[in-house]
C-alpha atoms as a PDB file:
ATOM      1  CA  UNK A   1       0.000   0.000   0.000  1.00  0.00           C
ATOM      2  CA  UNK A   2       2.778   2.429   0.828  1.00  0.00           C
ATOM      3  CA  UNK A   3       4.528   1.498  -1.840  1.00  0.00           C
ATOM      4  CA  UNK A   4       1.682   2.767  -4.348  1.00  0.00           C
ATOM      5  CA  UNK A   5       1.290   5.961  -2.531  1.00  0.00           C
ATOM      6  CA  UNK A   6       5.407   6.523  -2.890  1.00  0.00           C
ATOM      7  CA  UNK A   7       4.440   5.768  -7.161  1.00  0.00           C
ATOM      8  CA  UNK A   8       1.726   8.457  -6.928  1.00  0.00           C
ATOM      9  CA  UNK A   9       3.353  11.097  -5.507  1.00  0.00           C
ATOM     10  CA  UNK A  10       6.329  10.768  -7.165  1.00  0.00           C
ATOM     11  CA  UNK A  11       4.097  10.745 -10.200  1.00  0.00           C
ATOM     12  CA  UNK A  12       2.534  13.616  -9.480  1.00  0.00           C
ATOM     13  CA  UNK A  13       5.639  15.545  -8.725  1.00  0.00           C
ATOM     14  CA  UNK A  14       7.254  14.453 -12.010  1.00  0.00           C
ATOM     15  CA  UNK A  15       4.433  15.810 -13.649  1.00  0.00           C
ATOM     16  CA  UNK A  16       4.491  19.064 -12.143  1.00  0.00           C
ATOM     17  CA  UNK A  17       8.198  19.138 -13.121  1.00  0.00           C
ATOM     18  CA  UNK A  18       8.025  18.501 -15.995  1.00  0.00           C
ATOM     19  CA  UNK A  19       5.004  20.903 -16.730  1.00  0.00           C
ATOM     20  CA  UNK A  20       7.606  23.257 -15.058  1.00  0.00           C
ATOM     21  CA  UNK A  21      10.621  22.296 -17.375  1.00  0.00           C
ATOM     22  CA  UNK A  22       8.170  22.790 -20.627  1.00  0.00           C
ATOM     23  CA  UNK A  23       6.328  26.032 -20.119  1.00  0.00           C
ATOM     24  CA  UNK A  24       7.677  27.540 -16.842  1.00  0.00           C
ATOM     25  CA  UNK A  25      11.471  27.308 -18.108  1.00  0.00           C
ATOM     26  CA  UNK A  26      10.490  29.720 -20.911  1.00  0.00           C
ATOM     27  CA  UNK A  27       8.460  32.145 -18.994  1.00  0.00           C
ATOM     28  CA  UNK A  28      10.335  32.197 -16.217  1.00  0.00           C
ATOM     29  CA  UNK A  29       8.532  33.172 -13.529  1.00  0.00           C
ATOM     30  CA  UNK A  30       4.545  33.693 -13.386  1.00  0.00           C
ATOM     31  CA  UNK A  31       2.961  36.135 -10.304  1.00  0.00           C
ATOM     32  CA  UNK A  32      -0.050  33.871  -8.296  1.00  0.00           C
ATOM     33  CA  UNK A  33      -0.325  36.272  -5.711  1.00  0.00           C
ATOM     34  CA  UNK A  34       1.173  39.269  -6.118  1.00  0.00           C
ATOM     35  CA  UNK A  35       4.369  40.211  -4.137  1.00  0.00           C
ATOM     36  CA  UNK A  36       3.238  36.477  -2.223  1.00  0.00           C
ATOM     37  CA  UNK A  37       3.358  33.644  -4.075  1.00  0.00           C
ATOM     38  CA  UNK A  38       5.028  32.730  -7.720  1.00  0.00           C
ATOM     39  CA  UNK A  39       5.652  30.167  -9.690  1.00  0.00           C
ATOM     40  CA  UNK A  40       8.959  30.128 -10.834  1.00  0.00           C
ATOM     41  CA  UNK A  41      11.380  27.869 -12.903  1.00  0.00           C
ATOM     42  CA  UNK A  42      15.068  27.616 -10.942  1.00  0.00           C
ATOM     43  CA  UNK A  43      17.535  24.711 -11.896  1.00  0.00           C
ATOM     44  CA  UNK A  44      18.560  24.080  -8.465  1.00  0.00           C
ATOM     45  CA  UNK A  45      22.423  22.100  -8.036  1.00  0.00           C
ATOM     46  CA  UNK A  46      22.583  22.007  -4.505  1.00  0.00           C
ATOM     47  CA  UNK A  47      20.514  20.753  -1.483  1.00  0.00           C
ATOM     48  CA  UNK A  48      18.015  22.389   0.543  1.00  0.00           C
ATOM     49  CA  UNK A  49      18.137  26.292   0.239  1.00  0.00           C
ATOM     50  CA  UNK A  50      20.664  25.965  -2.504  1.00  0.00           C
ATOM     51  CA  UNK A  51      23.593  24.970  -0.295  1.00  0.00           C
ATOM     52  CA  UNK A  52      26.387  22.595  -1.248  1.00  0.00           C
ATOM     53  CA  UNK A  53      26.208  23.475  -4.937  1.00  0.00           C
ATOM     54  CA  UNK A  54      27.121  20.810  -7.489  1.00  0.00           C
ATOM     55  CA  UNK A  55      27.832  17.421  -4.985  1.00  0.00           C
ATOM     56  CA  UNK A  56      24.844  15.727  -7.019  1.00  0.00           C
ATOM     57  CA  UNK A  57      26.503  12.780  -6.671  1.00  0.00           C
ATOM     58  CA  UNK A  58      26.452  12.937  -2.872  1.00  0.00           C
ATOM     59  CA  UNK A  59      22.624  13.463  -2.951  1.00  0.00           C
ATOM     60  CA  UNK A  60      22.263  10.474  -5.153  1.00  0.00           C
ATOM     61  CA  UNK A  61      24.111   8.062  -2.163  1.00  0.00           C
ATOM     62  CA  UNK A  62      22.293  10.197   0.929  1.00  0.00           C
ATOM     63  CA  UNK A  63      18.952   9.557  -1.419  1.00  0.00           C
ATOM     64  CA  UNK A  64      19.564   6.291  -2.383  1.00  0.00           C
ATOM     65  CA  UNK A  65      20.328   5.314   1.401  1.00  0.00           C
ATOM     66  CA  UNK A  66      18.082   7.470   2.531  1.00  0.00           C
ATOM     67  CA  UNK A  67      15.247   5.662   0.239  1.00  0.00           C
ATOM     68  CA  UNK A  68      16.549   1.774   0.918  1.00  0.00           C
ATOM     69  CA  UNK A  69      16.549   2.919   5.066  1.00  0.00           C
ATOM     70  CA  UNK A  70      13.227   3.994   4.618  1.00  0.00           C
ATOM     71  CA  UNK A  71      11.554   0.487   2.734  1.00  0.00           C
ATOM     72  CA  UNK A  72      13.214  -1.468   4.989  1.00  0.00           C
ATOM     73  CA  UNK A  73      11.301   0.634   7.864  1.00  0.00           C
ATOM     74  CA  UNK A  74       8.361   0.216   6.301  1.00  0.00           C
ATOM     75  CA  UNK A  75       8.246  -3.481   5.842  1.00  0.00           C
ATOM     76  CA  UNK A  76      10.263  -4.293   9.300  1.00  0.00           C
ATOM     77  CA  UNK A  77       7.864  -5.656  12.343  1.00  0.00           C
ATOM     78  CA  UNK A  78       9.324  -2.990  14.399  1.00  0.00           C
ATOM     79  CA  UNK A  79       6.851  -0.326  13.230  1.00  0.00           C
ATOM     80  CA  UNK A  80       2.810  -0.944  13.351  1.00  0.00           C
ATOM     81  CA  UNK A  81       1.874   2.803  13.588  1.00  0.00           C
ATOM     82  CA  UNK A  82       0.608   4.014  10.609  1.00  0.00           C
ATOM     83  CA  UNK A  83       1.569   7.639  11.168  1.00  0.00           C
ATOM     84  CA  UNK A  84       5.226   6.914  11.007  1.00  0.00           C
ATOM     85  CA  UNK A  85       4.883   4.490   7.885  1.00  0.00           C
ATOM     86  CA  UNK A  86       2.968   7.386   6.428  1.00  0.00           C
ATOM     87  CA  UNK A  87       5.690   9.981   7.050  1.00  0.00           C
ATOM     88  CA  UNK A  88       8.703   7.536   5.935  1.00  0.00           C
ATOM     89  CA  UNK A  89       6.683   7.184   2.470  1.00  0.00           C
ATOM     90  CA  UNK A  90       6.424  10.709   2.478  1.00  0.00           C
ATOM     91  CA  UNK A  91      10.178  11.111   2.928  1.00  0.00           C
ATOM     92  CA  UNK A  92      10.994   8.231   0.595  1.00  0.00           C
ATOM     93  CA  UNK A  93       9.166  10.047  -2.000  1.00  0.00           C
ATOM     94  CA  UNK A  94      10.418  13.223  -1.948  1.00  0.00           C
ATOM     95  CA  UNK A  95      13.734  11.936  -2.031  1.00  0.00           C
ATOM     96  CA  UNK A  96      13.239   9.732  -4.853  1.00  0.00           C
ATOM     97  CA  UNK A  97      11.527  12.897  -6.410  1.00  0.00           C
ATOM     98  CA  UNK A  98      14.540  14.562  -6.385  1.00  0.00           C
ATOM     99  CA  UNK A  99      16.709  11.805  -7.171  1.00  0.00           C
ATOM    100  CA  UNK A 100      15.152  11.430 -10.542  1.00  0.00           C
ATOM    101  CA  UNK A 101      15.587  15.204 -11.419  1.00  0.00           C
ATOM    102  CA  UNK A 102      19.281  14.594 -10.035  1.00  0.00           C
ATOM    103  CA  UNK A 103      20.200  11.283 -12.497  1.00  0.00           C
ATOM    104  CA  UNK A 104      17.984  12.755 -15.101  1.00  0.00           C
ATOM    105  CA  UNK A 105      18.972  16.445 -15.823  1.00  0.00           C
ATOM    106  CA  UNK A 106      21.420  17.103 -13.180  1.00  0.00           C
ATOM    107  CA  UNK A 107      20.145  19.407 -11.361  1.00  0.00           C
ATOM    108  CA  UNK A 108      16.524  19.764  -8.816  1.00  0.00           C
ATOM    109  CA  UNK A 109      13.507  21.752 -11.153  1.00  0.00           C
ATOM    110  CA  UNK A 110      12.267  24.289  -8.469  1.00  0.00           C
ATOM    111  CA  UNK A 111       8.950  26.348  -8.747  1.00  0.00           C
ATOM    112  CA  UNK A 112       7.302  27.391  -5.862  1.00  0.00           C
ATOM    113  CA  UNK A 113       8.360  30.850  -4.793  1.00  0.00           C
ATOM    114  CA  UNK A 114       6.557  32.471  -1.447  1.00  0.00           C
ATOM    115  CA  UNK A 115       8.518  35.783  -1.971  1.00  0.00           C
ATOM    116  CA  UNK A 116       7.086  37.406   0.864  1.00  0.00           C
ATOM    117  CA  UNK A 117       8.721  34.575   2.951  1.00  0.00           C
ATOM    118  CA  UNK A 118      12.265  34.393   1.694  1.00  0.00           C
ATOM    119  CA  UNK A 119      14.157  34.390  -1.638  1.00  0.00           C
ATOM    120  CA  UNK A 120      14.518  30.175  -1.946  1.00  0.00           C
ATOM    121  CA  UNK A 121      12.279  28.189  -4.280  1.00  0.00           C
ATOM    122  CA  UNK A 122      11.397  24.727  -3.585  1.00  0.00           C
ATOM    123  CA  UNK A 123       9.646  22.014  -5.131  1.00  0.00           C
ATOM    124  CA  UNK A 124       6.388  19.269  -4.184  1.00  0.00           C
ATOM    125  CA  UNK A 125       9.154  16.836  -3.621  1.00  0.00           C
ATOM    126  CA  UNK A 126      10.886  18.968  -1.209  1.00  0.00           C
ATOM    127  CA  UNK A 127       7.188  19.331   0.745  1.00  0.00           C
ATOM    128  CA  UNK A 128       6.780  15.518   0.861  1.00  0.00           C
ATOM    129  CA  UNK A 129      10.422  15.874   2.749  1.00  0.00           C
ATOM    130  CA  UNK A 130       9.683  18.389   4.945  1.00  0.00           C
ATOM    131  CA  UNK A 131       5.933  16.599   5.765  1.00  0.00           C
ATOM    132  CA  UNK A 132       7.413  13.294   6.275  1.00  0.00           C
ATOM    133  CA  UNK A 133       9.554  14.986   9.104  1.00  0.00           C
ATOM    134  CA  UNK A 134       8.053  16.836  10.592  1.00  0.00           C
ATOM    135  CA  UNK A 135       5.408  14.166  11.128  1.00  0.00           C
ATOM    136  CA  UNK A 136       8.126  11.655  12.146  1.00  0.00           C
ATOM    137  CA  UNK A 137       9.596  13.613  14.910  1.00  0.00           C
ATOM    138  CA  UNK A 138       5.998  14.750  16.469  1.00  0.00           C
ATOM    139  CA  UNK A 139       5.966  10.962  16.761  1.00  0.00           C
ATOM    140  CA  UNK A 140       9.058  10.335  17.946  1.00  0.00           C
ATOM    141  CA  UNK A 141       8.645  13.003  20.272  1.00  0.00           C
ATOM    142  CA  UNK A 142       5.027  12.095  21.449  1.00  0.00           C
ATOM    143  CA  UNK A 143       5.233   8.218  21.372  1.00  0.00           C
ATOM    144  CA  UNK A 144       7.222   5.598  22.466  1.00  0.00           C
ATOM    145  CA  UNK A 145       6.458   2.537  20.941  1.00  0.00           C
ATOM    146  CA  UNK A 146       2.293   2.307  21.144  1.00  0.00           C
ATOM    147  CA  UNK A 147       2.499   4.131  24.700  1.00  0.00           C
ATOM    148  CA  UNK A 148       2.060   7.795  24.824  1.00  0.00           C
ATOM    149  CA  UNK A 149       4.994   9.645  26.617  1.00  0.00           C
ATOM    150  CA  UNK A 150       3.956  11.831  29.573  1.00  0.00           C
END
């Protein structure tokens, strides 16, 4: 079951890429919400935020790893809650999101643009990331096991 939702959202955010790499490329950058939100094409090289420009072959081993750490999770007897099986498939496939961008072209397609925030654009994949984690510490936080911490 996991396993199809990883396909479909990595689907989904190939699609949007590639929408991105066919029409945004050329335009650029198109206003949503005006000095808010954009969409806008960026060829991104690095890792999160744009750091650690051109290692793409160390994001293809942390992804890789990253991605074979995660399936084993979610088929090992050590983990019944669905919450944290849910947020490793969302990590799995953002990763392997990116990872197809990085063996394919090179580099990360970036779009989404909240200017009023900061001056990085990210991408779906990078939101199934960010998800996945934030869901996975709230559980590792609140939970141990099937017990709820105090």
């Amino acid at each position: 079951m996991y396993e199809l939702m990883i396909i479909l959202l990595i689907g989904i955010d190939q699609l949007i890429k590639n929408w991105a790499l066919n029409e945004l490329k050329y335009k650029g950058a198109i206003t949503v919400i005006e000095n808010v939100f954009n969409l806008t094409y960026v060829e991104n090289r690095g890792a999160a935020f744009g750091l650690f420009q051109n290692n793409q072959m160390i994001f293809v081993a942390v992804a890789l790893i990253a991605s074979i750490a995660g399936l084993y999770m979610l088929h090992s007897n050590k983990i019944n809650s669905k919450i944290c099986k849910f947020s490793i498939a969302l990590i799995i496939a953002g990763a392997l999101g990116n990872l197809i961008d990085r063996v394919r072209l090179d580099f990360v397609v970036d779009y989404f643009d909240f200017v009023f925030i900061w001056n990085y654009v990210f991408n779906l994949a990078d939101c199934f990331i960010v998800v996945g984690t934030i869901l996975l510490c709230i559980y590792v936080v609140l939970f141990d096991g099937n017990t709820k911490k105090q």
